[in-house]
PDB file of N, CA and C in Angstrom:
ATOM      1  N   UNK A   1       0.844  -1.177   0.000  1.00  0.00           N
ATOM      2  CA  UNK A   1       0.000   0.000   0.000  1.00  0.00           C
ATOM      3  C   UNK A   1       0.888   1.239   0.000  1.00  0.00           C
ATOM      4  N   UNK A   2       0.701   2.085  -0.450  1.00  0.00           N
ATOM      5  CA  UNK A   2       0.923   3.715  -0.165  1.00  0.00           C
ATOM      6  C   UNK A   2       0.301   4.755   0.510  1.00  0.00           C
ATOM      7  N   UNK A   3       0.971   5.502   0.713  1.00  0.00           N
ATOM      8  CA  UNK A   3      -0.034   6.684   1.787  1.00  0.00           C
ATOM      9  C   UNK A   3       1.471   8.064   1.574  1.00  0.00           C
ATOM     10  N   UNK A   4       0.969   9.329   2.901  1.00  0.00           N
ATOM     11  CA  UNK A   4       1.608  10.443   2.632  1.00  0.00           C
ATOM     12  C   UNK A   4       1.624  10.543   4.193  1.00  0.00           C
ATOM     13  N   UNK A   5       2.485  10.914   4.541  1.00  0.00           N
ATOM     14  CA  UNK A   5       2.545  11.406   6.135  1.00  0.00           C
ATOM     15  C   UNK A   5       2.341  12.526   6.334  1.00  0.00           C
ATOM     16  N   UNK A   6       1.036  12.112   7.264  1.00  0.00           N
ATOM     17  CA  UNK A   6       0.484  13.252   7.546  1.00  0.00           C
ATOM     18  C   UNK A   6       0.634  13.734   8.620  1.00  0.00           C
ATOM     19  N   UNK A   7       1.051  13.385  10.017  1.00  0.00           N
ATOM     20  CA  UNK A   7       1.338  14.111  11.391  1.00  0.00           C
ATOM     21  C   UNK A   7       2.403  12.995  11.541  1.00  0.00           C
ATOM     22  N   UNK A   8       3.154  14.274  12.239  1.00  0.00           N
ATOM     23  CA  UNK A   8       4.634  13.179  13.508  1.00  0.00           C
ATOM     24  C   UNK A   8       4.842  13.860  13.872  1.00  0.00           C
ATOM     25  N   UNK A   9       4.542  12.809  15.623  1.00  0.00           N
ATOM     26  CA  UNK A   9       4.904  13.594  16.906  1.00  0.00           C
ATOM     27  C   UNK A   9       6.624  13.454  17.446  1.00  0.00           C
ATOM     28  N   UNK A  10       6.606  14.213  18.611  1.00  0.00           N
ATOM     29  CA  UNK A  10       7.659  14.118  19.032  1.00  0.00           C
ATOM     30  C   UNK A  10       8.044  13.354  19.958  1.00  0.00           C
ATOM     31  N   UNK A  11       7.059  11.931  20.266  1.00  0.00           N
ATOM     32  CA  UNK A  11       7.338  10.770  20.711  1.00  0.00           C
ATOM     33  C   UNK A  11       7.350   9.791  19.930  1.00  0.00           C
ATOM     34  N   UNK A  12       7.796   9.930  18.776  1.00  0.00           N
ATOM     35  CA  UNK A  12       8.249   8.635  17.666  1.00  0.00           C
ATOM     36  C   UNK A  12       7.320   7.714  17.085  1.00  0.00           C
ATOM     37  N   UNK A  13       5.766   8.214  16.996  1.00  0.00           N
ATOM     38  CA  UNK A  13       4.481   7.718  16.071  1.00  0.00           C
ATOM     39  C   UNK A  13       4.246   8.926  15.129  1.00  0.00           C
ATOM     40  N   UNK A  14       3.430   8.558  14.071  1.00  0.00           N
ATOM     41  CA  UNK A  14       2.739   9.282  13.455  1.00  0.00           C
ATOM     42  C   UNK A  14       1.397   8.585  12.525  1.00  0.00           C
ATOM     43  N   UNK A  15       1.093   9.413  11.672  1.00  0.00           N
ATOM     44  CA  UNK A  15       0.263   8.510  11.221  1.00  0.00           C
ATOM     45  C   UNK A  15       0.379   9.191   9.464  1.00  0.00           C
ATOM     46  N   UNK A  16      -0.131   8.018   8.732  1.00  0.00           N
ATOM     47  CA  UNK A  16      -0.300   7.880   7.580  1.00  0.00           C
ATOM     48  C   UNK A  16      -1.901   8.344   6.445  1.00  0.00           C
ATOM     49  N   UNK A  17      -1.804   9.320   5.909  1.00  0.00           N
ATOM     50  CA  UNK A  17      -2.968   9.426   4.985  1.00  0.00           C
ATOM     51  C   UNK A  17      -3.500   8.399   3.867  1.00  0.00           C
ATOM     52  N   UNK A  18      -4.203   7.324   3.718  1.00  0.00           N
ATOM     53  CA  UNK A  18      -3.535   6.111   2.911  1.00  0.00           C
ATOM     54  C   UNK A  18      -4.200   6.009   1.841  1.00  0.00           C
ATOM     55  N   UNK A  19      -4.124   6.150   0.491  1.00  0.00           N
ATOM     56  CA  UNK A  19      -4.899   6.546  -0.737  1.00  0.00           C
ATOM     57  C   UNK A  19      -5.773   5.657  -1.072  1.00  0.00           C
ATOM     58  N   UNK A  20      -7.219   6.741  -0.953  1.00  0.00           N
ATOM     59  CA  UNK A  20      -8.270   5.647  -0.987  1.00  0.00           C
ATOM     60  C   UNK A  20      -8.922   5.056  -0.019  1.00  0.00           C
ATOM     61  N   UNK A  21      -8.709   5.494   1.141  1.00  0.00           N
ATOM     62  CA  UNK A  21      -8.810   5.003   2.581  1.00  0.00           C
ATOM     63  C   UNK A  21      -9.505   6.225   3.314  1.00  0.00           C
ATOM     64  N   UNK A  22     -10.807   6.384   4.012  1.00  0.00           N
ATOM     65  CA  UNK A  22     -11.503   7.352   5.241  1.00  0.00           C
ATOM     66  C   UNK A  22     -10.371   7.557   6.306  1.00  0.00           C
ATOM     67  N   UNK A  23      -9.833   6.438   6.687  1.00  0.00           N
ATOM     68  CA  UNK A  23      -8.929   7.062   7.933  1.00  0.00           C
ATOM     69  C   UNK A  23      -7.887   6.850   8.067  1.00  0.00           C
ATOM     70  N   UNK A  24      -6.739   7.194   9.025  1.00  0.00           N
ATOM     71  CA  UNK A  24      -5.738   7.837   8.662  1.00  0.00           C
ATOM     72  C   UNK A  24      -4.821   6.179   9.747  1.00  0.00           C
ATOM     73  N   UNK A  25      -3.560   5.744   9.323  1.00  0.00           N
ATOM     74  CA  UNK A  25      -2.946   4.495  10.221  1.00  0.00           C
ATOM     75  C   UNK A  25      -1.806   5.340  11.038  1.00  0.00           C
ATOM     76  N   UNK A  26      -2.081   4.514  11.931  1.00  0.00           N
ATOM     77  CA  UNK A  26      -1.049   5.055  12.842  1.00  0.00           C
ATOM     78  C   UNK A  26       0.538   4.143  12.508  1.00  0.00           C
ATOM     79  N   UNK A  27       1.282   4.711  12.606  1.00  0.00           N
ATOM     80  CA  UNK A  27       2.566   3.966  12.562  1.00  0.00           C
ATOM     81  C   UNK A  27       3.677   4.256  13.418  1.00  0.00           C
ATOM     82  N   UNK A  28       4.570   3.401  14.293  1.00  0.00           N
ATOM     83  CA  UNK A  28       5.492   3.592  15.036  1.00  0.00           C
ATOM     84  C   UNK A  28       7.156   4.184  14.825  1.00  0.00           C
ATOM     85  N   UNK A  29       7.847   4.402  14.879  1.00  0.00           N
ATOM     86  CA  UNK A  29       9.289   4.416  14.628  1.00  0.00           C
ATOM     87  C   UNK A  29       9.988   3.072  14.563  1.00  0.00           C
ATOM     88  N   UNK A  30       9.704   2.248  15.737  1.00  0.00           N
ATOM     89  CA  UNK A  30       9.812   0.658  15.311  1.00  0.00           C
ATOM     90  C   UNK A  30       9.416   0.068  13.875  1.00  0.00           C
ATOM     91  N   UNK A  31       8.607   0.564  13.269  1.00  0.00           N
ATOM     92  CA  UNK A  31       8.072  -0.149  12.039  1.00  0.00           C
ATOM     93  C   UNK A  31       8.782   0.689  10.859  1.00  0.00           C
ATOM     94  N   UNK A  32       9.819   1.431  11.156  1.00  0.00           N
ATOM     95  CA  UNK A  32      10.416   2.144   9.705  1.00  0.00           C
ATOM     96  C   UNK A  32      11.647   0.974   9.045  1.00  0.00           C
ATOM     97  N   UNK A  33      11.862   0.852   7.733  1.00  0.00           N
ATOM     98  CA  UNK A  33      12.498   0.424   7.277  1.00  0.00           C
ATOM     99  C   UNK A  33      13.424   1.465   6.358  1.00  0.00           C
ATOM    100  N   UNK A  34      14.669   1.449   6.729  1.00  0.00           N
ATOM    101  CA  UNK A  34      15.201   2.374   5.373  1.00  0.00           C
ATOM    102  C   UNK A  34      15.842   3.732   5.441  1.00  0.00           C
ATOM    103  N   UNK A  35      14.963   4.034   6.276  1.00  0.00           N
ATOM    104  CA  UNK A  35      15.080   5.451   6.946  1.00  0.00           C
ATOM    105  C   UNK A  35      14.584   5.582   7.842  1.00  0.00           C
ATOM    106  N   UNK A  36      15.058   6.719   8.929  1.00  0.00           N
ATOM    107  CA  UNK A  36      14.888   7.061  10.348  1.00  0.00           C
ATOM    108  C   UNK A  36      13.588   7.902  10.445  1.00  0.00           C
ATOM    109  N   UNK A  37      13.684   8.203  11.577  1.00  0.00           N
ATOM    110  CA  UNK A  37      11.969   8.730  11.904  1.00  0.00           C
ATOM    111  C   UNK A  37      13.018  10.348  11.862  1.00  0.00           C
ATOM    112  N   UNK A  38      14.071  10.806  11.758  1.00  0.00           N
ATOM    113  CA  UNK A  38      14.117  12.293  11.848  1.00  0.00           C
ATOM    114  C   UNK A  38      14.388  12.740  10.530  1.00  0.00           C
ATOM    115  N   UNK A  39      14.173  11.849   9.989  1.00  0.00           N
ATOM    116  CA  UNK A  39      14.220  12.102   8.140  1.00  0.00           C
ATOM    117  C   UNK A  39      13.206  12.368   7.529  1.00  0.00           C
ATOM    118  N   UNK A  40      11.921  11.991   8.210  1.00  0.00           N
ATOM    119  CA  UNK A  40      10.839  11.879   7.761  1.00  0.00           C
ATOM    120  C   UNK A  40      10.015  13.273   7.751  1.00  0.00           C
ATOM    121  N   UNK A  41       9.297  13.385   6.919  1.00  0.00           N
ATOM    122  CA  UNK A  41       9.143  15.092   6.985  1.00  0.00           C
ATOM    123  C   UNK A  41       7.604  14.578   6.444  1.00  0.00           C
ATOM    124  N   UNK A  42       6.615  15.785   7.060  1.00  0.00           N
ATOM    125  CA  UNK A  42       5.159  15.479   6.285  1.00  0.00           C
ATOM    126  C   UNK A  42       5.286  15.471   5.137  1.00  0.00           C
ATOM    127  N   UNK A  43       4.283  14.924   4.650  1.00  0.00           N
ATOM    128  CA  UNK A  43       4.096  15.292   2.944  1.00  0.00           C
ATOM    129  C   UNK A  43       5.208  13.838   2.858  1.00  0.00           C
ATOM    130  N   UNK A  44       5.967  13.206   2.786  1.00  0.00           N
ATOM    131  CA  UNK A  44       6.365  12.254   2.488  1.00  0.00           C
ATOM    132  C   UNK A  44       5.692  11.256   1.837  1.00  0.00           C
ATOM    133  N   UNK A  45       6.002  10.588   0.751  1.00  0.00           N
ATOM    134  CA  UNK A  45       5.490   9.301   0.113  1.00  0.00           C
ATOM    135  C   UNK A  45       5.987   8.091   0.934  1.00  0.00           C
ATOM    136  N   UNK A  46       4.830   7.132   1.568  1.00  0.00           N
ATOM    137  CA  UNK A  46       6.090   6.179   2.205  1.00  0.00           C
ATOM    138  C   UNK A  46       4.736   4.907   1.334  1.00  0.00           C
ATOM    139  N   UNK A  47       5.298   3.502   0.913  1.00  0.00           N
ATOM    140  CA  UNK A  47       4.685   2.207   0.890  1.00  0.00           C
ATOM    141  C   UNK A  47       5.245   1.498   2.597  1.00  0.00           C
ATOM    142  N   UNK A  48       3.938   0.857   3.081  1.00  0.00           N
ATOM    143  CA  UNK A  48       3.525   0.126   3.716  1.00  0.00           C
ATOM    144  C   UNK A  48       2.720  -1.133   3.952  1.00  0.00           C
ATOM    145  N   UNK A  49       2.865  -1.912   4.617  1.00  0.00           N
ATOM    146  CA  UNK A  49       1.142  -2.918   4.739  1.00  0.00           C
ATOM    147  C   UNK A  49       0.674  -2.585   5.972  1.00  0.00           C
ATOM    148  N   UNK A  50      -0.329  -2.986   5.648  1.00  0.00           N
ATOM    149  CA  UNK A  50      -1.317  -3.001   6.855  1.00  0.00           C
ATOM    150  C   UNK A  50      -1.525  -4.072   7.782  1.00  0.00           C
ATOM    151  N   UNK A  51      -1.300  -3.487   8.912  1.00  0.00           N
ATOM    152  CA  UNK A  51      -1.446  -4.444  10.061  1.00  0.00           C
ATOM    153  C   UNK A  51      -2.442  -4.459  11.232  1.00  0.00           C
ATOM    154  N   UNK A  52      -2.486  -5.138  12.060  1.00  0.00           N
ATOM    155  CA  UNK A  52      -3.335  -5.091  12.850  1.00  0.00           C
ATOM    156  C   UNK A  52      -2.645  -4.956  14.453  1.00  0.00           C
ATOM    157  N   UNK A  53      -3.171  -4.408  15.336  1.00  0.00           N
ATOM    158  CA  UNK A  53      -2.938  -4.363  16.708  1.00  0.00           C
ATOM    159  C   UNK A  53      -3.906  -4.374  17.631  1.00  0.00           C
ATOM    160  N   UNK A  54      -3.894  -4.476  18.847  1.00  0.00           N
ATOM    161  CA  UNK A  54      -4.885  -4.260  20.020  1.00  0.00           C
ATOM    162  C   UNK A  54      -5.206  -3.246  19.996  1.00  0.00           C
ATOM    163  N   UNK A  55      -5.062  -2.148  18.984  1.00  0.00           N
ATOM    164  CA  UNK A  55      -5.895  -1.103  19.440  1.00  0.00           C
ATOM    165  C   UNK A  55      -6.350  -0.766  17.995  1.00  0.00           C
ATOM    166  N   UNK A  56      -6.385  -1.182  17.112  1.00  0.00           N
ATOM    167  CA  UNK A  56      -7.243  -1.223  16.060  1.00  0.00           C
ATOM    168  C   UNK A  56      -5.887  -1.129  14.677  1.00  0.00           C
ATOM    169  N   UNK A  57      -5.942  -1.131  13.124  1.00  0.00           N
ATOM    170  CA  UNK A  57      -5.379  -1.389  11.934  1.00  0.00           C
ATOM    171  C   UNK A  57      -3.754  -0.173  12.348  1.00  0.00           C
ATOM    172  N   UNK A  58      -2.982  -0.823  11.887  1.00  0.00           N
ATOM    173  CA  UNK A  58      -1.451   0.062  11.762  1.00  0.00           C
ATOM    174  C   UNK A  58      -0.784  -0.578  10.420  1.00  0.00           C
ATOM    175  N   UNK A  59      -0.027   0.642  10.321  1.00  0.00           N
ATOM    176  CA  UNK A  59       1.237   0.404   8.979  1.00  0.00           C
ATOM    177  C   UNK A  59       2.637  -0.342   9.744  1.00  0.00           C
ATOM    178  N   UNK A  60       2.743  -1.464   9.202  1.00  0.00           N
ATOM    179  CA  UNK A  60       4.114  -1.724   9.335  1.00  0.00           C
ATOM    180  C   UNK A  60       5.423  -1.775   7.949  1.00  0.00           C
ATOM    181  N   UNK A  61       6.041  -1.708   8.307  1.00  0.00           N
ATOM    182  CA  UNK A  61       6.971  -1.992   7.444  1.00  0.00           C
ATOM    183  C   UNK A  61       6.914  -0.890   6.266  1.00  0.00           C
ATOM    184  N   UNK A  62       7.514   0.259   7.091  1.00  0.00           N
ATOM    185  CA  UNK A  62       7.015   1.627   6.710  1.00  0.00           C
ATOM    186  C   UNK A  62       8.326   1.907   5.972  1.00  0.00           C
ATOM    187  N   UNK A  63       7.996   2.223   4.783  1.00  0.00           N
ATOM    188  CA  UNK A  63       9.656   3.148   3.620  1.00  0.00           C
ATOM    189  C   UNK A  63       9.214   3.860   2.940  1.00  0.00           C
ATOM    190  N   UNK A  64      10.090   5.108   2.999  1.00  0.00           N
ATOM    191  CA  UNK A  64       9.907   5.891   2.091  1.00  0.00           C
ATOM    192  C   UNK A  64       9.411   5.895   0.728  1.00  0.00           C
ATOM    193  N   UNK A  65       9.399   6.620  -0.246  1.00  0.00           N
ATOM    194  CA  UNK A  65       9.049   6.156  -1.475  1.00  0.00           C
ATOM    195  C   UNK A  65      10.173   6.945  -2.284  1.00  0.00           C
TER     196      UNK A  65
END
């Protein structure tokens, strides 16, 4: 999947705008591949999949584009 980053906080989540999708995935700093979470700037192109957690759908295996 693809998406655009749309918020990142300054405790190392953010979340993903995902094309084609109502709502927005949350994703961790743990789940980046490739590049670091202080590289990451909004507006970014990143591919991901979608995963699941205890607290409802997340992006893992998050890279740039």
């Amino acid at each position: 999947m693809e998406g655009t980053i749309k918020n990142l906080t300054d405790k190392g989540f953010g979340f993903i705008t995902v094309d084609g999708e109502e709502k927005d995935l949350f994703f961790h700093s743990n789940e980046l591949k490739g590049v670091s979470y202080e590289e990451l700037r909004v507006g970014d192109r990143v591919s991901f999949e979608k995963g699941e957690s205890p607290k409802g759908p997340n992006a893992t295996n998050v890279s740039r584009i």
